[in-house]
Structures are given as structure tokens and as C-alpha cells.
Protein backbone atom coordinates (compact mmCIF):
# COMPACT_ATOMS: atom_id res chain seq x y z
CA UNK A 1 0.00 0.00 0.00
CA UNK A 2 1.15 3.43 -0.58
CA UNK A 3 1.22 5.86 2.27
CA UNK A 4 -0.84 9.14 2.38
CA UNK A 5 1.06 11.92 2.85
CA UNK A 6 -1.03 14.33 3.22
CA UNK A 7 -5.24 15.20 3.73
CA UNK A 8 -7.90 13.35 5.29
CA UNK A 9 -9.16 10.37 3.03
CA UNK A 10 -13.10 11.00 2.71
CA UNK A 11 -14.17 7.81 0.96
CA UNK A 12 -11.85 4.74 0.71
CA UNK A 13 -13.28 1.86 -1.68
CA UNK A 14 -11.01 -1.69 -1.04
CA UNK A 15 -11.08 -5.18 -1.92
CA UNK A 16 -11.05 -7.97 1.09
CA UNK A 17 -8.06 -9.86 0.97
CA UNK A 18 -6.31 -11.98 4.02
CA UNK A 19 -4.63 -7.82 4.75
CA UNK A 20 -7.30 -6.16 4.53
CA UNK A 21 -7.77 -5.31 7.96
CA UNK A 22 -3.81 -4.52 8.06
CA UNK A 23 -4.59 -2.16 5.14
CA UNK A 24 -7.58 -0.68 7.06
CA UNK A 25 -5.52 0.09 10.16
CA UNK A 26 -2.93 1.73 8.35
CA UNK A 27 -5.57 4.08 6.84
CA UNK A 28 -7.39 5.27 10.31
CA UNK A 29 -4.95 8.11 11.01
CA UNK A 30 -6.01 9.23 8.00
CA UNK A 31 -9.67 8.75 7.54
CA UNK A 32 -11.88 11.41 7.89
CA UNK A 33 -15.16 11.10 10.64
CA UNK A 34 -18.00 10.01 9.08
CA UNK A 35 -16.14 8.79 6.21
CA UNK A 36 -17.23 5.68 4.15
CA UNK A 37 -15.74 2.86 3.03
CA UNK A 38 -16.95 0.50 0.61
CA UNK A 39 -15.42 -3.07 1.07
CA UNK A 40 -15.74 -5.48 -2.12
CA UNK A 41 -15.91 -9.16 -1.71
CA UNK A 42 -17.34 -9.00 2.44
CA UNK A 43 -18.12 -12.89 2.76
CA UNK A 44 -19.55 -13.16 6.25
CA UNK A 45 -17.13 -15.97 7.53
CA UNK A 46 -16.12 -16.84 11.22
CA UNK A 47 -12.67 -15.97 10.20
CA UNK A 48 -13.24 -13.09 8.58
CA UNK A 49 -10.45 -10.34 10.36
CA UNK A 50 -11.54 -7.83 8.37
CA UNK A 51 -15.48 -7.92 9.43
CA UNK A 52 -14.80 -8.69 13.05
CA UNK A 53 -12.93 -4.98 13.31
CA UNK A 54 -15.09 -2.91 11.84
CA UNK A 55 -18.17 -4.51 13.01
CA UNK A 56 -16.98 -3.98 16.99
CA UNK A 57 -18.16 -0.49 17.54
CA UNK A 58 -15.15 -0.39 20.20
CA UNK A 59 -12.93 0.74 17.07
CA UNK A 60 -15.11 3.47 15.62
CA UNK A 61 -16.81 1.92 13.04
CA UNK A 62 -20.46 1.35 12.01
CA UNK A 63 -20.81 -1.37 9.28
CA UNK A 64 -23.55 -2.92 7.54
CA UNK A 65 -23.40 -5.69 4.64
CA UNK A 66 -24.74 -5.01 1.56
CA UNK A 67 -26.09 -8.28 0.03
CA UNK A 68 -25.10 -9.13 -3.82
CA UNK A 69 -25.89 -13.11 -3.75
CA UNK A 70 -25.98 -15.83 -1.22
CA UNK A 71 -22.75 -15.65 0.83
CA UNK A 72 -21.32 -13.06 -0.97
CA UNK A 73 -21.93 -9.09 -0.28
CA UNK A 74 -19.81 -5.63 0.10
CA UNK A 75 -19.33 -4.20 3.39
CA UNK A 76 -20.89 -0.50 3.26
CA UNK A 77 -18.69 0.77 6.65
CA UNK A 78 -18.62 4.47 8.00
CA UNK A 79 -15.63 5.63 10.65
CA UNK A 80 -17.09 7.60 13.37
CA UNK A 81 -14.25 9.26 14.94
């Protein structure tokens, strides 16, 4: 990933891979509040890293899936802080 070097990221749109949530840590210091983020490929799995962080409200997200076909969705996610 490249890093920002400057500005507040206002929308981030990213495709879930095993670093995804990685990715998505290294982009809070630089995510605006209320941002969203539009997460492609958000299959709800037990081992999903990704889903588990940004569906805990303890980390400042708000996150709802957005259904495409049986098991398989995007993850519409807004950072609240």
C-alpha cells in the first residue's frame, strides 16, 4: 500500500483480501469522521479479520453488509471518529 502523505481520506473503496484489515488500520490516522468505506468481496465468515474490526463499535466503526448473492456481499462501513 502506498502511504498518504497528506489530507484526510473522505471515501476509501477496497477489496477484502487476508490484509485487509492490516490495510484498514494503516488508513485510520487518516480517515476522515464520518467517512465511508466501501469493502468489495465481504463474505460473512467466522474468520473473517476484516469484518470482526469494523463490526466492533469499540474501534469506531459502524458497518452494515450489503447483500449481492448468497454468501457473498460488500461491506458498506462508515468511521465515526
Amino acid at each position: 500500500m502506498d502511504t498518504l502523505h497528506t489530507g484526510r481520506v473522505a471515501l476509501a473503496l477496497q477489496r477484502l483480501f487476508e490484509e485487509a484489515d492490516e490495510a484498514d488500520r494503516a488508513l485510520e490516522p487518516c480517515v476522515a469522521a464520518g467517512a465511508p468505506i466501501l469493502a468489495e468481496n465481504a463474505f460473512d465468515q467466522d474468520d473473517n479479520a476484516y469484518l470482526a474490526y469494523v463490526r466492533d463499535p469499540a474501534n469506531g466503526y459502524v458497518s452494515q453488509t450489503v447483500p449481492v448473492s448468497p454468501g457473498r456481499g460488500n461491506e458498506f462501513t462508515v468511521y465515526t471518529r
